[in-house]
Every structure is written in structure tokens, then in C-alpha cells.
PDBML (XML) file of the C-alpha atoms, coordinates in Angstrom:
<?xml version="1.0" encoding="UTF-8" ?>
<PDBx:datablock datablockName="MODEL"
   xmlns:PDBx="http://pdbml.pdb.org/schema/pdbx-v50.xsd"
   xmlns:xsi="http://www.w3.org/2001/XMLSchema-instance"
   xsi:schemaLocation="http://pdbml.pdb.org/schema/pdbx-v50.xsd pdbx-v50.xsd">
   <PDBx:atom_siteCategory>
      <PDBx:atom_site id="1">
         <PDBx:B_iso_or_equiv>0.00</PDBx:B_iso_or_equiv>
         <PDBx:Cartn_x>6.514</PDBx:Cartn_x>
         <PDBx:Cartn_y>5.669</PDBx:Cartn_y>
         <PDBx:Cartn_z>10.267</PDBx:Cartn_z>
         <PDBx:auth_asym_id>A</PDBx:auth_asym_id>
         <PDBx:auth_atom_id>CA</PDBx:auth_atom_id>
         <PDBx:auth_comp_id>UNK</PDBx:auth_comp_id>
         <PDBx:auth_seq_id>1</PDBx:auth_seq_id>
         <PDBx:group_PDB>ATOM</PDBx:group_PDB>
         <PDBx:label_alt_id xsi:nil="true" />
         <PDBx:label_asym_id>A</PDBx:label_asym_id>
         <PDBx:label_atom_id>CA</PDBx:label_atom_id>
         <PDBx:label_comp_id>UNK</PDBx:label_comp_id>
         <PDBx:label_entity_id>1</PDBx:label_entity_id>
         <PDBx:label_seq_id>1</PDBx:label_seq_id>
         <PDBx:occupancy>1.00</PDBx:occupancy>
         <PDBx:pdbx_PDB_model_num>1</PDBx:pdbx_PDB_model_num>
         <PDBx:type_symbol>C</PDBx:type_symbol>
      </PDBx:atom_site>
      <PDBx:atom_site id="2">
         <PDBx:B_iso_or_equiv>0.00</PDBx:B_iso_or_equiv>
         <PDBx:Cartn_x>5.454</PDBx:Cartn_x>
         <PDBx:Cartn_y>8.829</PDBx:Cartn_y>
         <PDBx:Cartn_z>11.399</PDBx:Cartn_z>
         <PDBx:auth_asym_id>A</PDBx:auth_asym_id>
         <PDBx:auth_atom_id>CA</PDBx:auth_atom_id>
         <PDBx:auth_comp_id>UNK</PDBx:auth_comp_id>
         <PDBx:auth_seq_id>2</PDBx:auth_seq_id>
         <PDBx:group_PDB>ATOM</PDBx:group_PDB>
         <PDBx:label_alt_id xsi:nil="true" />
         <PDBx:label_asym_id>A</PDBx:label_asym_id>
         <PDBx:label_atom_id>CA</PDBx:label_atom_id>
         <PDBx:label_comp_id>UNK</PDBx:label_comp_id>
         <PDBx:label_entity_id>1</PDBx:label_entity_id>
         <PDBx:label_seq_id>2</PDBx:label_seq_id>
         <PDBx:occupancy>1.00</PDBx:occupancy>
         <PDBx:pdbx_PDB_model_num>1</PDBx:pdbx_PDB_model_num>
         <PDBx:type_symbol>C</PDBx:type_symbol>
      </PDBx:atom_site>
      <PDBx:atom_site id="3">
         <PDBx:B_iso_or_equiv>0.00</PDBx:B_iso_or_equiv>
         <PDBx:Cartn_x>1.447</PDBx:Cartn_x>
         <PDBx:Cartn_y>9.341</PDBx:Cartn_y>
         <PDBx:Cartn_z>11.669</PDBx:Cartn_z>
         <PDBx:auth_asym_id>A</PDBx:auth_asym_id>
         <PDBx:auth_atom_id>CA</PDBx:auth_atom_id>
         <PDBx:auth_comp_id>UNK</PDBx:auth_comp_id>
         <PDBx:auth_seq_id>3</PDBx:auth_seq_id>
         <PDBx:group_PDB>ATOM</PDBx:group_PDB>
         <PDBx:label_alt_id xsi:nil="true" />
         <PDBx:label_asym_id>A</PDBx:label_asym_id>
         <PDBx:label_atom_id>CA</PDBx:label_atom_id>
         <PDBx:label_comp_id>UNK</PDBx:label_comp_id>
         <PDBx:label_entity_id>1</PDBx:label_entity_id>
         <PDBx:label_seq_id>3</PDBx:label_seq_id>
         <PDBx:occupancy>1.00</PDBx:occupancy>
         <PDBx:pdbx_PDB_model_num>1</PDBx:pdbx_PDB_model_num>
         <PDBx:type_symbol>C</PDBx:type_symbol>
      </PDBx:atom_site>
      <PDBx:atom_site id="4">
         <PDBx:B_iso_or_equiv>0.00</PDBx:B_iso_or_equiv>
         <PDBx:Cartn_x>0.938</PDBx:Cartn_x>
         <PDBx:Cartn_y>11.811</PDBx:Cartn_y>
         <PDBx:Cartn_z>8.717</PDBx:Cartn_z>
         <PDBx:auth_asym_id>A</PDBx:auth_asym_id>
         <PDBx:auth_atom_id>CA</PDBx:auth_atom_id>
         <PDBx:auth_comp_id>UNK</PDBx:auth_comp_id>
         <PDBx:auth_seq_id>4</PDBx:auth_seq_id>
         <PDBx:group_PDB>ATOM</PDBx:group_PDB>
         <PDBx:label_alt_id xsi:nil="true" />
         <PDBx:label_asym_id>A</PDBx:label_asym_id>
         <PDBx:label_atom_id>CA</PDBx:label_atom_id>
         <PDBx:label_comp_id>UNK</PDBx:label_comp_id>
         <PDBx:label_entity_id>1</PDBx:label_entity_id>
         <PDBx:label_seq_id>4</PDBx:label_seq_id>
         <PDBx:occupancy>1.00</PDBx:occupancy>
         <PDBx:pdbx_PDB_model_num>1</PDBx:pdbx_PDB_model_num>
         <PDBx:type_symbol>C</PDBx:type_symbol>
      </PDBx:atom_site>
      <PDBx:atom_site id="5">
         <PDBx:B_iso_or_equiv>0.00</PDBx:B_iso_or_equiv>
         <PDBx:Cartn_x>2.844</PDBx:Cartn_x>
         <PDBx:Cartn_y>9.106</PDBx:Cartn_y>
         <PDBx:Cartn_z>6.492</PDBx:Cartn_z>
         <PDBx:auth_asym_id>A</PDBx:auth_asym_id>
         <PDBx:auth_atom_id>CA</PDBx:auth_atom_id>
         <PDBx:auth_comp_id>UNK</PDBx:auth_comp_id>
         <PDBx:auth_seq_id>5</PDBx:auth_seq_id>
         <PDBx:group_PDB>ATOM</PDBx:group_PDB>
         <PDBx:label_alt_id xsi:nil="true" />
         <PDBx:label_asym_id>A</PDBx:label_asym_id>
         <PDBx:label_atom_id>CA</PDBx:label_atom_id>
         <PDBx:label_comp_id>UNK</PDBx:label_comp_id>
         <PDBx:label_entity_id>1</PDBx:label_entity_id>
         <PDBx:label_seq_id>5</PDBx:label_seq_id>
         <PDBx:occupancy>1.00</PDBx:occupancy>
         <PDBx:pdbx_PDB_model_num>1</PDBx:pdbx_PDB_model_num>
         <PDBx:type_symbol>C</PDBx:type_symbol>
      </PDBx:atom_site>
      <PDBx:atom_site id="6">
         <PDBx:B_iso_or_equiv>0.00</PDBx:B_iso_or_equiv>
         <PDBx:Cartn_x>1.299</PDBx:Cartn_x>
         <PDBx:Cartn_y>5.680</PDBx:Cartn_y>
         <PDBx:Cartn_z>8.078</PDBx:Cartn_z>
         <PDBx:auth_asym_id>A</PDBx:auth_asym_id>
         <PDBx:auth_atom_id>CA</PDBx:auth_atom_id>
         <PDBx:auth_comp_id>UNK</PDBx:auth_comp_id>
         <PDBx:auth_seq_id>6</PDBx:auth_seq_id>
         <PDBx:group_PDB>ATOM</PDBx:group_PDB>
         <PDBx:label_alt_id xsi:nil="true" />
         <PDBx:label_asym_id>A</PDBx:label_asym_id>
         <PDBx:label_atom_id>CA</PDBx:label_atom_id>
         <PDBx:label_comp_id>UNK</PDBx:label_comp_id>
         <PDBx:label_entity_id>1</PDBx:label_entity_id>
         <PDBx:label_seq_id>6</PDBx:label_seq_id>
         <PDBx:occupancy>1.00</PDBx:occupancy>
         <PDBx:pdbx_PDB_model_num>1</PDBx:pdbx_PDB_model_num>
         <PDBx:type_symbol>C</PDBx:type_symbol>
      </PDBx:atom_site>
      <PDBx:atom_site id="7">
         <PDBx:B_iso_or_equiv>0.00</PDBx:B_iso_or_equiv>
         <PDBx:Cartn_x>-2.085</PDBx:Cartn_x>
         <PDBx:Cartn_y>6.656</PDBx:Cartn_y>
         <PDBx:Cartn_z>5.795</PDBx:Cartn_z>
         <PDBx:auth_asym_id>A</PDBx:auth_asym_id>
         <PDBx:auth_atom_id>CA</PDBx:auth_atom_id>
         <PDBx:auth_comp_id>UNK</PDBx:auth_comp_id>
         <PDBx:auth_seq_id>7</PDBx:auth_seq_id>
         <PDBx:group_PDB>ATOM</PDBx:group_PDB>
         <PDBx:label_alt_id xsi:nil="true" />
         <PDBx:label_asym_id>A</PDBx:label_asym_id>
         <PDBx:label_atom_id>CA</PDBx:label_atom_id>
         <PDBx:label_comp_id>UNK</PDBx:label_comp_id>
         <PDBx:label_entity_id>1</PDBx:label_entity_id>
         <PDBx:label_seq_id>7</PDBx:label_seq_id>
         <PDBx:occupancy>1.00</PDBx:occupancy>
         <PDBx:pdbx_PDB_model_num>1</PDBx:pdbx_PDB_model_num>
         <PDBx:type_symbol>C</PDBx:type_symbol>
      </PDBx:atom_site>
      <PDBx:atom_site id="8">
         <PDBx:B_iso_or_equiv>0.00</PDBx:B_iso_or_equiv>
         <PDBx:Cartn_x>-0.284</PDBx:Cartn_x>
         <PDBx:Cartn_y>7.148</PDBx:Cartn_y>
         <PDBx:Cartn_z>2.766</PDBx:Cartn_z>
         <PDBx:auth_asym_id>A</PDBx:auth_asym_id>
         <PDBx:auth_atom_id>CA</PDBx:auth_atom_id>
         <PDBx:auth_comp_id>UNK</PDBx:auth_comp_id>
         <PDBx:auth_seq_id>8</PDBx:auth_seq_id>
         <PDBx:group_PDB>ATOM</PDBx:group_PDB>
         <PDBx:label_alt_id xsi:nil="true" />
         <PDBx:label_asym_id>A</PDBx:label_asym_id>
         <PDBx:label_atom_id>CA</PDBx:label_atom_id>
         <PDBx:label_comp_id>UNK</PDBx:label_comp_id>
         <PDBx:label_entity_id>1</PDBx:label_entity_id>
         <PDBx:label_seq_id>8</PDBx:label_seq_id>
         <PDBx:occupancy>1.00</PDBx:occupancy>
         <PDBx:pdbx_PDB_model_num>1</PDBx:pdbx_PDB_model_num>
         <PDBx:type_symbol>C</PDBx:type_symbol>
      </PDBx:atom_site>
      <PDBx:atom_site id="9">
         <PDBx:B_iso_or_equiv>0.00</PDBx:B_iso_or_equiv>
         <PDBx:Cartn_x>1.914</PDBx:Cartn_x>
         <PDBx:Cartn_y>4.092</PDBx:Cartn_y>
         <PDBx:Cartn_z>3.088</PDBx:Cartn_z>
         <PDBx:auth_asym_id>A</PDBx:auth_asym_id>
         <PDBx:auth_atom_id>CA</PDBx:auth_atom_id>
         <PDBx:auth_comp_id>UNK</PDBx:auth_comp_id>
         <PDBx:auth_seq_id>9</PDBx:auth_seq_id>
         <PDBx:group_PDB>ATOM</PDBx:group_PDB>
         <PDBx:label_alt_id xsi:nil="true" />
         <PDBx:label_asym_id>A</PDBx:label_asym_id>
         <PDBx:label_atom_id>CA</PDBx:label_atom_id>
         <PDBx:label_comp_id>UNK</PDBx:label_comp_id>
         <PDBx:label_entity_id>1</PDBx:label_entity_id>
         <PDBx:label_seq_id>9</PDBx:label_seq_id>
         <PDBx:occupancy>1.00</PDBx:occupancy>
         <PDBx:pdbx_PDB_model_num>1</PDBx:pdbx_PDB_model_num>
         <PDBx:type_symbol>C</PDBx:type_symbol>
      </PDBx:atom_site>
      <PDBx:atom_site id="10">
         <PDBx:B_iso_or_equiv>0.00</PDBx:B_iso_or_equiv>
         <PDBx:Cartn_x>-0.900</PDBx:Cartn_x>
         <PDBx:Cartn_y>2.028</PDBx:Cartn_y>
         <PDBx:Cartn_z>4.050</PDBx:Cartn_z>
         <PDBx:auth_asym_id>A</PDBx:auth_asym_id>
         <PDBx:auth_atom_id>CA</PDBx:auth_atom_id>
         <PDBx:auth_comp_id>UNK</PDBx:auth_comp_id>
         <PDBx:auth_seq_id>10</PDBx:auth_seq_id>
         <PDBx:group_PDB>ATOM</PDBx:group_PDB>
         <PDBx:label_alt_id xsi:nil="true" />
         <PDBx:label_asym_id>A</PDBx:label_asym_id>
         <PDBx:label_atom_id>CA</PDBx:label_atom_id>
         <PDBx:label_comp_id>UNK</PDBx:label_comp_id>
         <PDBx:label_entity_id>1</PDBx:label_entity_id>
         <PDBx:label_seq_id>10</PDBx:label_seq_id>
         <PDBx:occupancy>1.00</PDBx:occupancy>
         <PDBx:pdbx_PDB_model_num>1</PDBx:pdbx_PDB_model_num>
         <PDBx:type_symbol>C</PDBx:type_symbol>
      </PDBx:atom_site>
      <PDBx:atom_site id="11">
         <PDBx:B_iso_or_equiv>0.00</PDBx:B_iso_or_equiv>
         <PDBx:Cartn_x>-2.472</PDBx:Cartn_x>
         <PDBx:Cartn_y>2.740</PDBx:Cartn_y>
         <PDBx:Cartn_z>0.608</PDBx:Cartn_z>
         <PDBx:auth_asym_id>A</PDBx:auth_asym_id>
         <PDBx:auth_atom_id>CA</PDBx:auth_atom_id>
         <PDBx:auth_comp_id>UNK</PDBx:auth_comp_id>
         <PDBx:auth_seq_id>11</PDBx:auth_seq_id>
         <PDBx:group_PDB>ATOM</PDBx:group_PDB>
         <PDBx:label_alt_id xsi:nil="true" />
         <PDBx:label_asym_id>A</PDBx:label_asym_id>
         <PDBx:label_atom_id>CA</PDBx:label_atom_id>
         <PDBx:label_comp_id>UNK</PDBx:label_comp_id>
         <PDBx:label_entity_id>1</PDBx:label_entity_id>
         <PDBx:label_seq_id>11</PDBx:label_seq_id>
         <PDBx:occupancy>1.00</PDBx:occupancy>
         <PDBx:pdbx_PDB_model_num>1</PDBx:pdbx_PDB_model_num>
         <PDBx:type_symbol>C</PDBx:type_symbol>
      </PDBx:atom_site>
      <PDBx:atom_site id="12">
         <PDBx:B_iso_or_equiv>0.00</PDBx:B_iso_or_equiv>
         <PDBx:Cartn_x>0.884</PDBx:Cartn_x>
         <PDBx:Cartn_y>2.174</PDBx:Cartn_y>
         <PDBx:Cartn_z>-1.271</PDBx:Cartn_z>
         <PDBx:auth_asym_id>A</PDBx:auth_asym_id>
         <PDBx:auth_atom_id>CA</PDBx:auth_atom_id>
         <PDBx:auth_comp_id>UNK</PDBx:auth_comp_id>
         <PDBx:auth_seq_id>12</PDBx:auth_seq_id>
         <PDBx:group_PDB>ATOM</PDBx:group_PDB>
         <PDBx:label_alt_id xsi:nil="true" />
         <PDBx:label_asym_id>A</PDBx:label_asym_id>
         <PDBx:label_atom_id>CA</PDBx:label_atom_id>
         <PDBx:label_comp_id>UNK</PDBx:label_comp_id>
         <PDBx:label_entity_id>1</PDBx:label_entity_id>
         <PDBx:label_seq_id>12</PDBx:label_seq_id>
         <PDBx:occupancy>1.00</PDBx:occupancy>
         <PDBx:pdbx_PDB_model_num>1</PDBx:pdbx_PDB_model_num>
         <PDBx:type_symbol>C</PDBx:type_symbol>
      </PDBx:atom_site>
      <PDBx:atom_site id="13">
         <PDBx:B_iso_or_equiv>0.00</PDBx:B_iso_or_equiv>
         <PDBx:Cartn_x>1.159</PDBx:Cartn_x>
         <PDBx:Cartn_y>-1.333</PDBx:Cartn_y>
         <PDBx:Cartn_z>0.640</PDBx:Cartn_z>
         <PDBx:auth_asym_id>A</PDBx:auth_asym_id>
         <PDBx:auth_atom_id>CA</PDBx:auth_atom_id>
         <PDBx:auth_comp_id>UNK</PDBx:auth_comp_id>
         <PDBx:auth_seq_id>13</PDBx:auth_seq_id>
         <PDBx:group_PDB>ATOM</PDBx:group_PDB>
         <PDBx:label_alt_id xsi:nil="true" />
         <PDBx:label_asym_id>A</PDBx:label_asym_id>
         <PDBx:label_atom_id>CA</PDBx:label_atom_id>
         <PDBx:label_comp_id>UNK</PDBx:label_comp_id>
         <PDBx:label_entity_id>1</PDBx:label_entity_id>
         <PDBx:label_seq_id>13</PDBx:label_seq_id>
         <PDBx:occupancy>1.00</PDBx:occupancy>
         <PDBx:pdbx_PDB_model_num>1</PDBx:pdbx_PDB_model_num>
         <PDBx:type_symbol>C</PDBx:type_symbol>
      </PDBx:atom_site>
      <PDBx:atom_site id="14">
         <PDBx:B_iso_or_equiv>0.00</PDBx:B_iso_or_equiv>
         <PDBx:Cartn_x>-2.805</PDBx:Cartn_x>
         <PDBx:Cartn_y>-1.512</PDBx:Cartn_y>
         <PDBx:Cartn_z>-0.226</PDBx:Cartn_z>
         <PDBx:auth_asym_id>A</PDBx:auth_asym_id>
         <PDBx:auth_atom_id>CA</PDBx:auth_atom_id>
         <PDBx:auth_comp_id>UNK</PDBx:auth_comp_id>
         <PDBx:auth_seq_id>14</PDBx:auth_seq_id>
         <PDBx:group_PDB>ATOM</PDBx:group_PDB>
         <PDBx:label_alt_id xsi:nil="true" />
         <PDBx:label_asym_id>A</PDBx:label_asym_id>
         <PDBx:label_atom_id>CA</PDBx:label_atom_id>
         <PDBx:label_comp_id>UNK</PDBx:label_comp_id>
         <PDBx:label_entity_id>1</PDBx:label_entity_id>
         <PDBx:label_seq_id>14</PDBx:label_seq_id>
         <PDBx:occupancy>1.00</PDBx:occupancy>
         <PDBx:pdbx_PDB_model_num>1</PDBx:pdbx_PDB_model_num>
         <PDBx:type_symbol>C</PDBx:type_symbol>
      </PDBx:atom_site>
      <PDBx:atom_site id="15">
         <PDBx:B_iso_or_equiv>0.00</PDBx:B_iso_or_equiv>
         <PDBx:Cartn_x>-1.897</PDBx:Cartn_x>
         <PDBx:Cartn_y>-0.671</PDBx:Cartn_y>
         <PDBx:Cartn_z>-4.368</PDBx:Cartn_z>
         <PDBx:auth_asym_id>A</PDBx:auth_asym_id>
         <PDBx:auth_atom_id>CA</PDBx:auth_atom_id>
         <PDBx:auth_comp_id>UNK</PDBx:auth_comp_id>
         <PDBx:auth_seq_id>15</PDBx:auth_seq_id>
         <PDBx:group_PDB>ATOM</PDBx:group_PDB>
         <PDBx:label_alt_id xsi:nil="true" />
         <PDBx:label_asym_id>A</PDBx:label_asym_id>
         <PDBx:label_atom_id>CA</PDBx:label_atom_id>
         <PDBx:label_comp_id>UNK</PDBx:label_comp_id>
         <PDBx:label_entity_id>1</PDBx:label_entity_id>
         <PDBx:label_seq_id>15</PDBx:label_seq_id>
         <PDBx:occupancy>1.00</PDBx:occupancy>
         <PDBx:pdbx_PDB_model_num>1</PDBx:pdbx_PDB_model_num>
         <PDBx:type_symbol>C</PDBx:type_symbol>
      </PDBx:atom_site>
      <PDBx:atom_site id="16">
         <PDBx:B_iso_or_equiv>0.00</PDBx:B_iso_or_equiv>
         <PDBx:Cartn_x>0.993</PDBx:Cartn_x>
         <PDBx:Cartn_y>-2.912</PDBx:Cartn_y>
         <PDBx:Cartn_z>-4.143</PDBx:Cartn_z>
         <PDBx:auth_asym_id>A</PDBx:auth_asym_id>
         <PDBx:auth_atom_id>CA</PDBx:auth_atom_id>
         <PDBx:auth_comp_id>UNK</PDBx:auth_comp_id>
         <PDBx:auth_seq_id>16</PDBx:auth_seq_id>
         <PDBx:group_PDB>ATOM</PDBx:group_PDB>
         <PDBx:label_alt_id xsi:nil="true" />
         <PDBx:label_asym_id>A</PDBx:label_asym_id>
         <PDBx:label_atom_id>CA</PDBx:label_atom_id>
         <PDBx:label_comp_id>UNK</PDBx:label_comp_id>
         <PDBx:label_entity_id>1</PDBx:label_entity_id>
         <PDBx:label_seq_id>16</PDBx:label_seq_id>
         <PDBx:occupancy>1.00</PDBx:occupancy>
         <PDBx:pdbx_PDB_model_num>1</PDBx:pdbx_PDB_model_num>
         <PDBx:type_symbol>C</PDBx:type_symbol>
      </PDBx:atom_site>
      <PDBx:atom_site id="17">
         <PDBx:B_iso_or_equiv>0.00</PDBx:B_iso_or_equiv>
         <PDBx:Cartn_x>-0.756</PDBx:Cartn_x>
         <PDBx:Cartn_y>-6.027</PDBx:Cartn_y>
         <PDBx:Cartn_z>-3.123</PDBx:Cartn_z>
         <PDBx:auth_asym_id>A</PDBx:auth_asym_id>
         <PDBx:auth_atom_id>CA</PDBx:auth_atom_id>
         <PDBx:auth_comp_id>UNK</PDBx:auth_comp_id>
         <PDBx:auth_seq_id>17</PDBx:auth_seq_id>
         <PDBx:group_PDB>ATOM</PDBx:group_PDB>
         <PDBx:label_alt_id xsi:nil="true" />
         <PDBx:label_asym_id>A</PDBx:label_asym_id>
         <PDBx:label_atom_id>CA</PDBx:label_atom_id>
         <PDBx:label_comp_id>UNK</PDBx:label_comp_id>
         <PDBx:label_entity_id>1</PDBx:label_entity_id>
         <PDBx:label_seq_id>17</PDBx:label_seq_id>
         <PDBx:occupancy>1.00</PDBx:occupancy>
         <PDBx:pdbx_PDB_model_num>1</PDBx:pdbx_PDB_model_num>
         <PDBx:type_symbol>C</PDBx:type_symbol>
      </PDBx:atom_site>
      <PDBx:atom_site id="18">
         <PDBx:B_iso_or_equiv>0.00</PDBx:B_iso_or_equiv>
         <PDBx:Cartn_x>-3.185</PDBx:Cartn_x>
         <PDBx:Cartn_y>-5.360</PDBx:Cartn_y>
         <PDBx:Cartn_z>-5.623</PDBx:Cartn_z>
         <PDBx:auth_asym_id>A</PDBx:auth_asym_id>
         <PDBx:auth_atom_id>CA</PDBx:auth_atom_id>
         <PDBx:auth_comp_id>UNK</PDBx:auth_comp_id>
         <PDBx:auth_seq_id>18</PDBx:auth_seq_id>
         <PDBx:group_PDB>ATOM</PDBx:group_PDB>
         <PDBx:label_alt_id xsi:nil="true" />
         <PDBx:label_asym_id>A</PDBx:label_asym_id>
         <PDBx:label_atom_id>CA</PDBx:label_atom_id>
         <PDBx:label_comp_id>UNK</PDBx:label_comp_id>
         <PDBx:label_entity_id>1</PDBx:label_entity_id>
         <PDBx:label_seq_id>18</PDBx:label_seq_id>
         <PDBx:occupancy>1.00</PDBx:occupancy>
         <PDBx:pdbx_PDB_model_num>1</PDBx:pdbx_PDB_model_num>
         <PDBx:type_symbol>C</PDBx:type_symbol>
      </PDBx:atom_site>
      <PDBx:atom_site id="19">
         <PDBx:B_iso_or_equiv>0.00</PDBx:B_iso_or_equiv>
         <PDBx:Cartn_x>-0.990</PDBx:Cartn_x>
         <PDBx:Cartn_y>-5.575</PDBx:Cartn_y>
         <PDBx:Cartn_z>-8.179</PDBx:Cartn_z>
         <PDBx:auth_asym_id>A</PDBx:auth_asym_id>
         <PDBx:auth_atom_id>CA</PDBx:auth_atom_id>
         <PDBx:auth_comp_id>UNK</PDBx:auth_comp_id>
         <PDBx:auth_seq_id>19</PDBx:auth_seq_id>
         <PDBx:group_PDB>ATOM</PDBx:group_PDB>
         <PDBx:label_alt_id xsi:nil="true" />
         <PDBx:label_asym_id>A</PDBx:label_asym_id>
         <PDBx:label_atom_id>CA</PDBx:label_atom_id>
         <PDBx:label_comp_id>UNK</PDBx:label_comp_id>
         <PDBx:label_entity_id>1</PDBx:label_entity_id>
         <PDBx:label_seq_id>19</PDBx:label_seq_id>
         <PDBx:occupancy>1.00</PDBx:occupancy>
         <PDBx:pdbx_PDB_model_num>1</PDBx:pdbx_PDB_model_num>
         <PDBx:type_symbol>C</PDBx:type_symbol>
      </PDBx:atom_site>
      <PDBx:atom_site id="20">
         <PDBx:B_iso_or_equiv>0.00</PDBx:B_iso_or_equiv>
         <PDBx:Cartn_x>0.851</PDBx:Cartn_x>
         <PDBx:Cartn_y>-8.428</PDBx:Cartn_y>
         <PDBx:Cartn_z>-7.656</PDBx:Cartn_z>
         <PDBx:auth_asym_id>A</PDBx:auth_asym_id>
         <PDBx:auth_atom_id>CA</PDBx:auth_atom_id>
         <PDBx:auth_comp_id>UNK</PDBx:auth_comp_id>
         <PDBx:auth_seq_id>20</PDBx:auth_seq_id>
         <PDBx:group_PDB>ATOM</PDBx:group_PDB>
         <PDBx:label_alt_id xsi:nil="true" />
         <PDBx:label_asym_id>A</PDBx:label_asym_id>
         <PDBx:label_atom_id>CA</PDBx:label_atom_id>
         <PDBx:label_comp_id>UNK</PDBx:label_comp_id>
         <PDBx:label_entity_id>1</PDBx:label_entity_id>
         <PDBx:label_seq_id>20</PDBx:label_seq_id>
         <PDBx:occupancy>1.00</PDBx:occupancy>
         <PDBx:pdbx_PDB_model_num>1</PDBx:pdbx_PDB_model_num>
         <PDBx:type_symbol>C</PDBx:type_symbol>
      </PDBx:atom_site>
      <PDBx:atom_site id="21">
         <PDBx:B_iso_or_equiv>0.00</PDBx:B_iso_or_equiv>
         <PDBx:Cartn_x>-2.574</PDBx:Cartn_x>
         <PDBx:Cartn_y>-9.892</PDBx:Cartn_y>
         <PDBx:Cartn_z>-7.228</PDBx:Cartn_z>
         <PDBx:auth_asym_id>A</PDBx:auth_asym_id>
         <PDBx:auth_atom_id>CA</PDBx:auth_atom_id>
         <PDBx:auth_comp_id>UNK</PDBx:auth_comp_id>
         <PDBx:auth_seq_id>21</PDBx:auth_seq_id>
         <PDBx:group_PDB>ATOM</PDBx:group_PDB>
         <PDBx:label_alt_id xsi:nil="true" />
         <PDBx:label_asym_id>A</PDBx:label_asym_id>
         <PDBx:label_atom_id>CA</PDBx:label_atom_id>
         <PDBx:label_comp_id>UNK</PDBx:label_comp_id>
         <PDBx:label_entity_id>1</PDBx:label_entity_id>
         <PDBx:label_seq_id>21</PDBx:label_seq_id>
         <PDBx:occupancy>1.00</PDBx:occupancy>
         <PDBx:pdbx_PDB_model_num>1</PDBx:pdbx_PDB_model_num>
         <PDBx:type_symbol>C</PDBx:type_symbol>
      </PDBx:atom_site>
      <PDBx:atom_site id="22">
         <PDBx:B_iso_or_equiv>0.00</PDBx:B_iso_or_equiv>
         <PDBx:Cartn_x>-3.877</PDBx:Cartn_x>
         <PDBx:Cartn_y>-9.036</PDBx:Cartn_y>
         <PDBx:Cartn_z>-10.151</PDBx:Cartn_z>
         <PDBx:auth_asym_id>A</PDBx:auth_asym_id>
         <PDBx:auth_atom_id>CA</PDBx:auth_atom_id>
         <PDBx:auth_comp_id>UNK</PDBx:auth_comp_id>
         <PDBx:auth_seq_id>22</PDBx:auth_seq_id>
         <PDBx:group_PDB>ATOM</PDBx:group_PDB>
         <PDBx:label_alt_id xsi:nil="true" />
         <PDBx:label_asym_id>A</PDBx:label_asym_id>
         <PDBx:label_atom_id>CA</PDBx:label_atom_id>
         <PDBx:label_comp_id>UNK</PDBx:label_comp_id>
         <PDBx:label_entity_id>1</PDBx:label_entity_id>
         <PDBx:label_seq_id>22</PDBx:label_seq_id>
         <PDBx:occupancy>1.00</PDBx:occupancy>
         <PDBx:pdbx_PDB_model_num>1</PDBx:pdbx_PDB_model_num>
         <PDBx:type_symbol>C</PDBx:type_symbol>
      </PDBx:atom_site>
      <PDBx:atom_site id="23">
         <PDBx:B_iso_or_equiv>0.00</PDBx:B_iso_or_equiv>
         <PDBx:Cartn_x>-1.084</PDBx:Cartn_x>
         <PDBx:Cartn_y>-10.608</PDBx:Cartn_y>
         <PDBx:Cartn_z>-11.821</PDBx:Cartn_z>
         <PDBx:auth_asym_id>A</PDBx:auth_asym_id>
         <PDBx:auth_atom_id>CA</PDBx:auth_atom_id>
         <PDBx:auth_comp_id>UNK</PDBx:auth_comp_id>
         <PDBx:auth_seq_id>23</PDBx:auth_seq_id>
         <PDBx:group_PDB>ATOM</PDBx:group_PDB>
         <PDBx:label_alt_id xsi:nil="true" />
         <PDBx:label_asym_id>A</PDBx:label_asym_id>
         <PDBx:label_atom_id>CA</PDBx:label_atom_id>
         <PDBx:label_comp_id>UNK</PDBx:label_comp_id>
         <PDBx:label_entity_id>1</PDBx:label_entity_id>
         <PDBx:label_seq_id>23</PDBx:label_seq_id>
         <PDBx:occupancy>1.00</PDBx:occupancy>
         <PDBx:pdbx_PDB_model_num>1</PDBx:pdbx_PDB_model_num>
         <PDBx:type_symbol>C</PDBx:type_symbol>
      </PDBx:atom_site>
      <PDBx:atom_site id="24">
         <PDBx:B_iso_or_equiv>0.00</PDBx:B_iso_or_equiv>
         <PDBx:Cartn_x>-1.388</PDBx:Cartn_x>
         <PDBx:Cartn_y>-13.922</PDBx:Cartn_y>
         <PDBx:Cartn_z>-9.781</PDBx:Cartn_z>
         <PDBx:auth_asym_id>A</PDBx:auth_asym_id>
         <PDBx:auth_atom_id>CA</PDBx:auth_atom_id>
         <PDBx:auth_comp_id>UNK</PDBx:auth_comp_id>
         <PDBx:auth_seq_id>24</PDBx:auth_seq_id>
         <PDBx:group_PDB>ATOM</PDBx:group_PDB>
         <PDBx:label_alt_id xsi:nil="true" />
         <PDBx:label_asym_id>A</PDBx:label_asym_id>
         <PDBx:label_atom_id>CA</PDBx:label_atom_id>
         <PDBx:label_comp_id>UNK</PDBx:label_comp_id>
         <PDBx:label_entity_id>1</PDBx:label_entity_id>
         <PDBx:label_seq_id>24</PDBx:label_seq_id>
         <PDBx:occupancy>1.00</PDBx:occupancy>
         <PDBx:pdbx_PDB_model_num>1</PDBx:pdbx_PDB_model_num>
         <PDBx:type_symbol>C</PDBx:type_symbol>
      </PDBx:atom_site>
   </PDBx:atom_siteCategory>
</PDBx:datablock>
């Protein structure tokens, strides 16, 4: 993924996680 993207993704992957956490 290009640098100015790898941040944002990061965080979405981060936010995703959480959430199927949350509901584990």
C-alpha cells in the first residue's frame, strides 16, 4: 500500500480487530 495510505489502513486493521474483539 502506498505510504500516505499504510497509516490509515493500519488504523482501519487497528478498529477492525477491536471490534471483533469486543464481540468475542
Amino acid at each position: 500500500v502506498p505510504a500516505q495510505l499504510q497509516v490509515d489502513l493500519g488504523r482501519l486493521f487497528d478498529e477492525y480487530r477491536q471490534s471483533l474483539l469486543y464481540n468475542a
